[in-house]
Protein backbone atom coordinates (compact mmCIF):
# COMPACT_ATOMS: atom_id res chain seq x y z
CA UNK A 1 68.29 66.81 109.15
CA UNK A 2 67.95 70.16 110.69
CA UNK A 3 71.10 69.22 113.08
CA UNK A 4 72.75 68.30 110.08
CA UNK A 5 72.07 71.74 108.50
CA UNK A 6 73.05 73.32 111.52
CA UNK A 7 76.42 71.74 111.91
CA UNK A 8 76.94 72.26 107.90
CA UNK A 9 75.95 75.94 108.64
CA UNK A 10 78.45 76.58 111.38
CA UNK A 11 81.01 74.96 109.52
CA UNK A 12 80.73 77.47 106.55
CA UNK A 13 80.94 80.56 109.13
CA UNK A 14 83.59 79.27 110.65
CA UNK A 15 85.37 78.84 106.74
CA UNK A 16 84.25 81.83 106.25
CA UNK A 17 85.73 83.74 109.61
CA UNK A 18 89.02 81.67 108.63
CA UNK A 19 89.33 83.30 105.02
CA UNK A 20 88.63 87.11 106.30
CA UNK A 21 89.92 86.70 109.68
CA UNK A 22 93.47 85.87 108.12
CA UNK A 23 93.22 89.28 107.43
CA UNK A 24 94.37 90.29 110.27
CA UNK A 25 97.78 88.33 110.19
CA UNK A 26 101.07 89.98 110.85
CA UNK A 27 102.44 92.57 108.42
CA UNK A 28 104.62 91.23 106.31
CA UNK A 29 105.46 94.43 104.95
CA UNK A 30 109.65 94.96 104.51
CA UNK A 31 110.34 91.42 105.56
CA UNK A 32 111.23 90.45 102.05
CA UNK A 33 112.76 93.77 101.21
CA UNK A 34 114.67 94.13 104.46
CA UNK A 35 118.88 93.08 104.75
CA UNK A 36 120.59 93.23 107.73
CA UNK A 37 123.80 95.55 107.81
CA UNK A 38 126.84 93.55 108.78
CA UNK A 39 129.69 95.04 106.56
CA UNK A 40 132.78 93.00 105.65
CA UNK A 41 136.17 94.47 107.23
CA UNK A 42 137.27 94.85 103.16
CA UNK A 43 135.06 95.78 100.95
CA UNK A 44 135.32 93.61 97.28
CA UNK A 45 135.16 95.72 93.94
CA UNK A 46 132.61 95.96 91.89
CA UNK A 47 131.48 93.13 90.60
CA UNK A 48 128.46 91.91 88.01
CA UNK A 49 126.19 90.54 89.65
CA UNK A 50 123.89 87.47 88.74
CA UNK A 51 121.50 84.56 90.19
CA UNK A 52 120.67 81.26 89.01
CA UNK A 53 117.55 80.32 91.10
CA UNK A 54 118.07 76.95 90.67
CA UNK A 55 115.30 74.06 92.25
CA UNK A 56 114.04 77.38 93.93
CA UNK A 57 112.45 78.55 90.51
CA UNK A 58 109.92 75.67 90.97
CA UNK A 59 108.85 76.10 94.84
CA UNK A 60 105.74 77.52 95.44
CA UNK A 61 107.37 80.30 97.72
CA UNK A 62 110.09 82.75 96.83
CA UNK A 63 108.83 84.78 93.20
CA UNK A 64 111.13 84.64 90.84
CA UNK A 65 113.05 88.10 91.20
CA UNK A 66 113.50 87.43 94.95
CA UNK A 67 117.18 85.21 94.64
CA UNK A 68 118.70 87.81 92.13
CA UNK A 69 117.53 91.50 94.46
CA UNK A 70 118.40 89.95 97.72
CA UNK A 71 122.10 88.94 96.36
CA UNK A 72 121.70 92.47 94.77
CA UNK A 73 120.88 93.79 98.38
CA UNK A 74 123.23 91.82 99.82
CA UNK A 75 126.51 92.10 98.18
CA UNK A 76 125.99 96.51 98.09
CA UNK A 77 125.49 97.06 101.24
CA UNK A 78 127.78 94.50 103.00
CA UNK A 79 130.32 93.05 100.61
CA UNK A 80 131.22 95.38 97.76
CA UNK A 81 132.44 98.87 97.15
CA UNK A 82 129.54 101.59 95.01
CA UNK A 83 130.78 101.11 91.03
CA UNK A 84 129.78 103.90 88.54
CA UNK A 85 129.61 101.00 85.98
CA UNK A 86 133.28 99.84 86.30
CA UNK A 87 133.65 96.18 87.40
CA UNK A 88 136.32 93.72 88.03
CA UNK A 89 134.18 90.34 87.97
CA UNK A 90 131.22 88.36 88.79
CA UNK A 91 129.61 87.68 91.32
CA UNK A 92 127.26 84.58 90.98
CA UNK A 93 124.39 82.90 93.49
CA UNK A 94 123.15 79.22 93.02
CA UNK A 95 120.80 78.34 94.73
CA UNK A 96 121.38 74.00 94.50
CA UNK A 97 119.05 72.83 96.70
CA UNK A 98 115.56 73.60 98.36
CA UNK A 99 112.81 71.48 100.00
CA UNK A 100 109.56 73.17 101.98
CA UNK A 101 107.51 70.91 104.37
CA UNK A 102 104.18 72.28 105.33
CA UNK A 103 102.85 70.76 108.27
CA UNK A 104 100.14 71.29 110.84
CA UNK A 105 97.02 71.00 108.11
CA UNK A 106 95.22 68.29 110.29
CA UNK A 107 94.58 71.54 112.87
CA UNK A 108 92.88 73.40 110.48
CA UNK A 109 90.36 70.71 110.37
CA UNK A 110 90.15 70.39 114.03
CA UNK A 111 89.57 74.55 114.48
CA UNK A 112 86.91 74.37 112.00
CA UNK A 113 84.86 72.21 113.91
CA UNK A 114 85.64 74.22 117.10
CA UNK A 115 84.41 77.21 115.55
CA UNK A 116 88.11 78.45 115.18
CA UNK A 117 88.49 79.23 119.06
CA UNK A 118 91.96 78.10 119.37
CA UNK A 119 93.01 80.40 116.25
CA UNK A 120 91.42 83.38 117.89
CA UNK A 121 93.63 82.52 121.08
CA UNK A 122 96.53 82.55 118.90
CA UNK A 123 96.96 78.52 117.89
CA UNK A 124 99.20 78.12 114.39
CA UNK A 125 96.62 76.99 111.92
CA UNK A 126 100.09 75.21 109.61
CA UNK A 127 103.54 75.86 109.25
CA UNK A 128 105.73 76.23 106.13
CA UNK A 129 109.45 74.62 106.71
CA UNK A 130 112.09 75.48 103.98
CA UNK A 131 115.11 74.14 103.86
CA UNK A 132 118.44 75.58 101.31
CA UNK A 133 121.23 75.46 100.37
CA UNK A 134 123.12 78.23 98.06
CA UNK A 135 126.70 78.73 96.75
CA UNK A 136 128.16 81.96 95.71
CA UNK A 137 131.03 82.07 93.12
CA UNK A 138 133.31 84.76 92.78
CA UNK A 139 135.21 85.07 88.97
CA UNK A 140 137.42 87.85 88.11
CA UNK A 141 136.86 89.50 84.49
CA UNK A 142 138.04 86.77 82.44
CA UNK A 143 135.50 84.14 84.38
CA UNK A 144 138.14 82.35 85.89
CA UNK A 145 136.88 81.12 89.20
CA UNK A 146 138.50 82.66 92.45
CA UNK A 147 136.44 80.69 94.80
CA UNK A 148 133.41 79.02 96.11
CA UNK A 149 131.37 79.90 99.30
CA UNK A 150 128.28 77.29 100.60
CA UNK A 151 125.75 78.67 102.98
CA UNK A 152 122.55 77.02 104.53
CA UNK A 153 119.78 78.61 105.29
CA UNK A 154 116.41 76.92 107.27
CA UNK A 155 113.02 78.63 108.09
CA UNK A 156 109.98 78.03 110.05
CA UNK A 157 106.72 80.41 109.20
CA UNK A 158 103.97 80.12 111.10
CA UNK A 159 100.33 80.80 109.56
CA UNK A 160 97.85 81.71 111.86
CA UNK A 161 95.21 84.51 112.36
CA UNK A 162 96.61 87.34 114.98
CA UNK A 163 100.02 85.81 115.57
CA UNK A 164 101.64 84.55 112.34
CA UNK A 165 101.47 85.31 108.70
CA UNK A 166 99.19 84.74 106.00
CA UNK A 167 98.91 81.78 103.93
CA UNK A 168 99.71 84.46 100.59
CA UNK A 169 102.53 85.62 102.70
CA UNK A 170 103.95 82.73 104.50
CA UNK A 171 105.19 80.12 100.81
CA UNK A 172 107.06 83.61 99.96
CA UNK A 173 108.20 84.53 103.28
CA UNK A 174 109.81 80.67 104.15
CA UNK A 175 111.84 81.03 101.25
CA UNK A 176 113.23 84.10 101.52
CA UNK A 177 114.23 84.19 105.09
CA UNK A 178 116.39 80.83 104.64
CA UNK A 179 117.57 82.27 101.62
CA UNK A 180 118.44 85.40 103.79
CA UNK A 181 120.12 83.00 106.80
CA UNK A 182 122.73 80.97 103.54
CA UNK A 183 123.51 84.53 102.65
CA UNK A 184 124.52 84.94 106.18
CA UNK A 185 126.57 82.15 106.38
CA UNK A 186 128.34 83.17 103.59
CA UNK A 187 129.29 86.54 104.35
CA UNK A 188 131.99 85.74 106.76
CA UNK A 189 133.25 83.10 104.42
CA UNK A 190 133.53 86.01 102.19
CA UNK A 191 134.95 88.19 104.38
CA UNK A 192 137.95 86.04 105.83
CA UNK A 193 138.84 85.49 101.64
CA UNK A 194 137.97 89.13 101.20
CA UNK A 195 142.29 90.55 100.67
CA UNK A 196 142.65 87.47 98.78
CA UNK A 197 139.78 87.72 96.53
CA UNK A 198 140.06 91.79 95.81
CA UNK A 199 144.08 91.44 94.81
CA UNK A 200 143.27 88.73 92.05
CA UNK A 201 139.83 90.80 91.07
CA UNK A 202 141.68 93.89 90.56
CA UNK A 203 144.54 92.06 89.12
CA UNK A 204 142.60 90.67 86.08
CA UNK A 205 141.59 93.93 85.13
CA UNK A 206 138.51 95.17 84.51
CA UNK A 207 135.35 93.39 82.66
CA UNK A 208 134.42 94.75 79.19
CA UNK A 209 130.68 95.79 78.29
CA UNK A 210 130.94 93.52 74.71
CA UNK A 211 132.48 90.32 77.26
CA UNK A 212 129.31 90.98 79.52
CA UNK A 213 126.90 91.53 76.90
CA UNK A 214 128.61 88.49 75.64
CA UNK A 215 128.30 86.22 78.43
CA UNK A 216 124.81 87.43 78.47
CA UNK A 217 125.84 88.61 82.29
């Protein structure tokens, strides 16, 4: 009995050095605010911008404002020109598919009863996999649709007490970085249709504040 308490005893410090050592995890801190600069060769005009979240909406990861302010981030700083409220279409993200694994749980169980040694040495104590796929569609003012760009995006977060993230951070931060990789692919897609897409966006004119309040853009 009293081995039995001891064992039970050990195994509730070690829960309990598990739940305040993650703690100490890598900052997360700008890693779902950051975007990379990598500016298309011609800029596009300004364009409303908008984000259907899709299958995302329902992972346990990304929160819901993440899709629509990193397409926000995204398109100003690398794919359109600075508008002072005049635009020339829309600019839309769909996210259409998403699937996270996590993996790795059967080690937490196994660190526990070593007193969480390997996690101190820096083992993973789980992984969170996300896998996704986005589409962006450009529009010019009328909605008309100038074109349709698919990107991919994968991640692999580690969780783990020194050298990986938290499990708060890490649902959140799997999302958003394969999220951040489809964007990438996209850009250049973007940027090879960029003359193309600018002479029909500037050709349909510019949108109207009742159409967008219309559309509900």
């Amino acid at each position: 009995m009293k081995l039995t308490s001891t064992v039970i005893g050990s195994c509730g410090l070690a829960l309990l050095t598990l739940a305040t050592g993650l703690g100490g995890c890598k900052s997360s801190k700008g890693m779902f605010t950051s975007t990379p600069t990598a500016v298309i060769s011609k800029r596009l005009p300004p364009l409303e911008i908008t984000a259907d979240p899709g299958p995302l909406a329902m992972n346990d990861g990304a929160l819901p404002e993440d899709p629509l302010r990193m397409f926000k981030a995204e398109l100003q700083r690398n794919i359109l020109e600075p508008t002072d409220s005049v635009t020339y279409g829309y600019a839309r993200l769909v996210v259409t598919k998403v699937h996270t694994n996590r993996t790795g749980r059967s080690l937490q169980a196994a660190q526990v009863l070593t007193m969480l040694a390997p996690s101190v040495v820096g083992a993973p104590l789980e992984w969170y996999k996300t896998d996704l796929q986005a589409e962006v569609q450009m529009m010019n003012a009328s909605g008309e649709l100038l074109g349709t760009y698919v990107g991919k995006g994968t991640s692999n977060v580690k969780v783990a007490m020194y050298h990986g993230y938290s499990q708060t951070d890490a649902p959140r931060l799997a999302d958003v970085i394969a999220l951040r990789e489809a964007l990438a692919q996209i850009r250049p897609q973007l940027d090879t249709a960029s003359t193309r897409l600018r002479t029909l966006m500037l050709a349909g004119g510019q949108v109207s504040n009742a159409a967008s309040a219309g559309d509900g853009r």
